[in-house]
Each structure stands twice: as structure tokens, then as C-alpha cells.
Protein backbone atom coordinates (compact mmCIF):
# COMPACT_ATOMS: atom_id res chain seq x y z
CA UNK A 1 0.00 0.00 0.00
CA UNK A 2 1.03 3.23 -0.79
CA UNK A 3 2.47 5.33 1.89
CA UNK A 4 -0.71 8.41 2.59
CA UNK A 5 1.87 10.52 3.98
CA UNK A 6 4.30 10.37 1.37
CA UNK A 7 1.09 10.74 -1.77
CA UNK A 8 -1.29 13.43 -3.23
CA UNK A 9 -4.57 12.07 -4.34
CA UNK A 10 -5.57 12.54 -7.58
CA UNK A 11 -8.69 11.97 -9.11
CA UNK A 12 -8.42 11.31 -12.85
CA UNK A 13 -10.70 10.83 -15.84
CA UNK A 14 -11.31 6.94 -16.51
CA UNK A 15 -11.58 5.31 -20.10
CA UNK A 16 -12.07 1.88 -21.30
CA UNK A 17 -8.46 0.67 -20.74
CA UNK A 18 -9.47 1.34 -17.05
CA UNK A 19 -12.37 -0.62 -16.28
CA UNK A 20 -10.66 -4.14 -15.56
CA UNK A 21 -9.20 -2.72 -12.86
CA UNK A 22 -12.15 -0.58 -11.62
CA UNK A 23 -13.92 -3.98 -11.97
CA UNK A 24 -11.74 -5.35 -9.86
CA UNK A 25 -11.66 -2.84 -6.90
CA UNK A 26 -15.26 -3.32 -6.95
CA UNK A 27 -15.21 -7.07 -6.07
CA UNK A 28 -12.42 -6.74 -3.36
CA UNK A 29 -14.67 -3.89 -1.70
CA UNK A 30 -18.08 -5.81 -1.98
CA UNK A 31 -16.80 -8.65 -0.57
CA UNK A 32 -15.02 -6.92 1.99
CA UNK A 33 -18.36 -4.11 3.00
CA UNK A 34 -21.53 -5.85 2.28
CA UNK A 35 -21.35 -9.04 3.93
CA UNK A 36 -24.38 -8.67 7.03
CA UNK A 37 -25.99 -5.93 4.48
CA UNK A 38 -27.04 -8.40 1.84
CA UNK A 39 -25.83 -11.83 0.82
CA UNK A 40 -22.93 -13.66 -0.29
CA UNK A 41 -25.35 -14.62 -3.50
CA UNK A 42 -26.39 -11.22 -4.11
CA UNK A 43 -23.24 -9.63 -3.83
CA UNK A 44 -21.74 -12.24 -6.39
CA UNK A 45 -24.88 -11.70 -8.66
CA UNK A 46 -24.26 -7.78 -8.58
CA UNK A 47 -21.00 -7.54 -9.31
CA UNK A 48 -22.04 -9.73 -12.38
CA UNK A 49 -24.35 -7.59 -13.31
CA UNK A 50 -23.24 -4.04 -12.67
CA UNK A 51 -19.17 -4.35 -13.11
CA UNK A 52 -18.82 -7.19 -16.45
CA UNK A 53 -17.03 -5.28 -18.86
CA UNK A 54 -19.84 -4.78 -21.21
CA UNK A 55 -22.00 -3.29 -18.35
CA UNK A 56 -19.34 -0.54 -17.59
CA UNK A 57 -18.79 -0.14 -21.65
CA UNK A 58 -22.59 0.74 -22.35
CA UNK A 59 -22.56 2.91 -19.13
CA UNK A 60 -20.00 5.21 -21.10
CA UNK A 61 -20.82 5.03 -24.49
CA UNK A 62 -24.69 4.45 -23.96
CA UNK A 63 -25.78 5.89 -20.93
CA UNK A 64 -23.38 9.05 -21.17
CA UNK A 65 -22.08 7.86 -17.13
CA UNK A 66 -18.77 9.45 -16.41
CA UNK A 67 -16.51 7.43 -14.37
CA UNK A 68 -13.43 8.90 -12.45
CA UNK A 69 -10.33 6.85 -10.35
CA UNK A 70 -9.19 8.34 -7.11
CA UNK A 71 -5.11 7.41 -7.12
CA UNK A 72 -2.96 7.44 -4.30
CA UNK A 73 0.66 7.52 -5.60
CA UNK A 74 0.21 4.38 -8.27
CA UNK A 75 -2.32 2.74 -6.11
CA UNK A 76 -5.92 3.03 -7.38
CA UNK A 77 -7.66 3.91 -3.96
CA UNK A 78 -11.48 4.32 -5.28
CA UNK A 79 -13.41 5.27 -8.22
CA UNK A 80 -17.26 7.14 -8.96
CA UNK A 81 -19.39 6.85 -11.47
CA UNK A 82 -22.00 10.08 -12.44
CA UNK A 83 -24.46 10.79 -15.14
CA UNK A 84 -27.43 12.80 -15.97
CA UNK A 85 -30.94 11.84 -14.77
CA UNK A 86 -33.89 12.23 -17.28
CA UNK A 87 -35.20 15.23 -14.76
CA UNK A 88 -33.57 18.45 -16.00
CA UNK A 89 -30.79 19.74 -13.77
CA UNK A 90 -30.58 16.19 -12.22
CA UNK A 91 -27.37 14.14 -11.62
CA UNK A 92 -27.29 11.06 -10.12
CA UNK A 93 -24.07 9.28 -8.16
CA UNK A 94 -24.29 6.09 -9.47
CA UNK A 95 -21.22 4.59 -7.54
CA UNK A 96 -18.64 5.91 -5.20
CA UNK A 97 -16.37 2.91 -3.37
CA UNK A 98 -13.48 3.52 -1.66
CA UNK A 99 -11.01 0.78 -0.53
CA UNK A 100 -11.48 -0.03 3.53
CA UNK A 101 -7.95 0.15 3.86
CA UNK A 102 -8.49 4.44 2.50
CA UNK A 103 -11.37 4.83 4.80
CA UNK A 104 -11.14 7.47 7.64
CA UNK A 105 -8.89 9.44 5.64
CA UNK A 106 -10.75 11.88 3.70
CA UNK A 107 -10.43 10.44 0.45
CA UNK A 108 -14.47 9.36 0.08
CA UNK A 109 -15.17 13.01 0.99
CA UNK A 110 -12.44 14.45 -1.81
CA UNK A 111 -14.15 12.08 -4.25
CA UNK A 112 -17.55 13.42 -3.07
CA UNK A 113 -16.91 17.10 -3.85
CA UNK A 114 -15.07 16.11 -7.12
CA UNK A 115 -18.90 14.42 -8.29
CA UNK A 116 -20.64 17.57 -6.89
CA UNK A 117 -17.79 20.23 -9.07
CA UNK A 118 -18.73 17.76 -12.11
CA UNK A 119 -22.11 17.18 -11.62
CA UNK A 120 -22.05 21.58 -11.44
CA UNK A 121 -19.72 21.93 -14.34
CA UNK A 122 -22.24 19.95 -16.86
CA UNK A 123 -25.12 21.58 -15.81
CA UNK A 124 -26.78 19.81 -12.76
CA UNK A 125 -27.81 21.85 -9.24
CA UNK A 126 -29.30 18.82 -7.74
CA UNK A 127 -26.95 15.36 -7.03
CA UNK A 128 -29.03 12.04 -6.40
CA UNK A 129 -27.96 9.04 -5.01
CA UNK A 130 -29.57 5.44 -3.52
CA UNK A 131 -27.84 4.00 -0.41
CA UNK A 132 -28.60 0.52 0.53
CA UNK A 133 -30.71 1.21 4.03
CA UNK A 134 -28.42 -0.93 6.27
CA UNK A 135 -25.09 0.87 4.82
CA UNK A 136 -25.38 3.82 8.10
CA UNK A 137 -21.56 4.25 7.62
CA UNK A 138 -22.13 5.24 4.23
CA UNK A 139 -25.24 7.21 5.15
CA UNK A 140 -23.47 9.09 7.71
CA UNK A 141 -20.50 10.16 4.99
CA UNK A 142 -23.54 11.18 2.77
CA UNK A 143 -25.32 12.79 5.23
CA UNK A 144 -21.97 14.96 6.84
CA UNK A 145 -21.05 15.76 3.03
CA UNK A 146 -24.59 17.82 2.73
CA UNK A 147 -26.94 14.58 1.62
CA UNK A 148 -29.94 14.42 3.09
CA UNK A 149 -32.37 11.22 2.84
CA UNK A 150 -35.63 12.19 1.07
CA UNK A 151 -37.35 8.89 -0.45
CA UNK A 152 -36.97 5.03 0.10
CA UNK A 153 -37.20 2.99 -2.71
CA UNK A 154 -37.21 -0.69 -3.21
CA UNK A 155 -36.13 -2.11 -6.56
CA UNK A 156 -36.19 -5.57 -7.96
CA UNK A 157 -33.04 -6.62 -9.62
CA UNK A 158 -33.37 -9.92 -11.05
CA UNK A 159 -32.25 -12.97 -9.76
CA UNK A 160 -34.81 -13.23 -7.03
CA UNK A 161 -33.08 -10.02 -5.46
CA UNK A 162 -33.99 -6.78 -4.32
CA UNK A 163 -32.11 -3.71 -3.75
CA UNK A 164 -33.78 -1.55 -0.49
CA UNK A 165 -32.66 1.81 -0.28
CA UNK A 166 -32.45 5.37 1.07
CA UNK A 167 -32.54 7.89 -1.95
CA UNK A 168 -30.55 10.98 -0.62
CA UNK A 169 -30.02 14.29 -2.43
CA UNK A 170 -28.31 17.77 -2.39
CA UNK A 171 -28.29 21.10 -3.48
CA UNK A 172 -25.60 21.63 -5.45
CA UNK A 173 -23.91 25.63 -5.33
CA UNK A 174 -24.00 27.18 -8.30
């Protein structure tokens, strides 16, 4: 692991070349945060679904979802993924992990406020999100970096599975 003291963070731009190994942080931070939120099944079944190569290719070219890495030194620390809702001025944080071994640092919140400047930059003033309702640490983050909680959804996802969230929002400064 990179040293934190001896590293700047630095959030770059991601591209196709990129997603194998945003693929892979995914699976070693499911498997290491969602355990007692959901199970081992659905966790498998998700990252199947959300982070195959093809998914994270028609998210870019298709879905016009902008996906960033958060680097510390060489390390790849974390990664986002944003995009425009169909409601005008609407931008929705589709993913935001961090690696546990980052957490407690700062570096969720710096990724945060990078979204919000992008989400700002291409035209949005509101920020969406859904947080699985058992998640509270994530919550919490949310919630101290402006989010408040203001529907609850549950969605079926295939597979006999269902995803049972908090929807949280903020205001974005123009």
C-alpha cells in the first residue's frame, strides 16, 4: 500500500483501458463491506451484473455515465461513477467505493466534492444518489457531506433479489 503521507490524491478521468481494474476494486470492496448488508449470493450476482465489462462499456458510451479513479501515488484507492438523470438539472451518483484500507482518511469526501464540481460543471444543481438502508456508515459520509435522505425505494433486480434503499439528495452551489 502506498504510503498516505508520502502521496497526493488525484482523481483522474477513466476510459475503457481502465475498467478491468475498476472492476476489480469493486469485487475486493463488496466482498469486503456488504457481507451482514445483503448476501454472499447477491453480492456475487451484482458484481455480475453491474461491473462485467460490457456493463461498464454501455454505461459510457450508452448511458453518457462518467466514471473517475481516485489514485494514491500508483495505487488506485477508489473510483465514482456520475451521469445525468432524465429530470432536468438532475445528476445522479451512481457509484462511489473507496477501498477499507483508505477509509477514515478523507479520500471518500475528496471524491464526493469532485462528483458535486462535475455534476455543477455539466449543468446539474441537484446530485441524487440510492444507499442501501443498512449501509449507516455510508449514510453518515452522505449525510456529513450535505446529503440528506428524502425517499426510500425498493427495486427488484433480477435474480430473485432486491435492492432496499435510502434515496438521498443535495443542493448543489452554483
Amino acid at each position: 500500500m502506498t504510503n498516505p503521507n508520502q502521496a497526493t490524491p488525484r482523481i483522474l478521468a477513466a476510459h475503457e483501458i481502465d475498467l478491468p481494474a475498476i472492476a476489480r476494486l469493486a469485487g475486493v470492496i463488496w466482498r469486503t463491506h456488504y457481507p451482514g448488508m445483503i448476501s454472499a449470493e447477491q453480492i456475487e450476482y451484482m458484481l455480475v451484473k453491474m461491473y462485467a465489462l460490457e456493463t461498464l462499456r454501455e454505461d459510457i458510451d450508452l448511458r453518457a455515465i462518467r466514471y473517475v479513479q481516485l489514485f494514491v501515488g500508483e495505487e488506485l484507492a477508489g473510483f465514482a461513477a456520475l451521469g445525468p438523470e432524465e429530470q432536468p438539472k438532475l445528476f445522479k451518483l451512481h457509484k462511489l467505493y473507496l477501498h477499507p484500507a483508505w477509509h477514515g482518511r478523507g479520500l471518500g469526501s475528496l471524491l464526493l466534492s469532485h462528483c458535486e464540481r462535475e455534476a455543477g460543471r455539466l449543468g446539474a444543481d441537484r446530485l441524487m444518489l440510492t444507499v442501501n438502508k443498512l449501509n449507516v456508515k455510508a449514510m453518515a459520509a452522505y449525510q456529513r457531506n450535505g446529503f440528506a435522505i428524502t425517499n426510500s425505494v425498493m427495486v427488484e433486480i433480477g435474480g430473485g433479489f432486491v435492492m432496499d434503499d435510502y434515496v438521498m439528495e443535495k443542493e448543489l452551489k452554483t
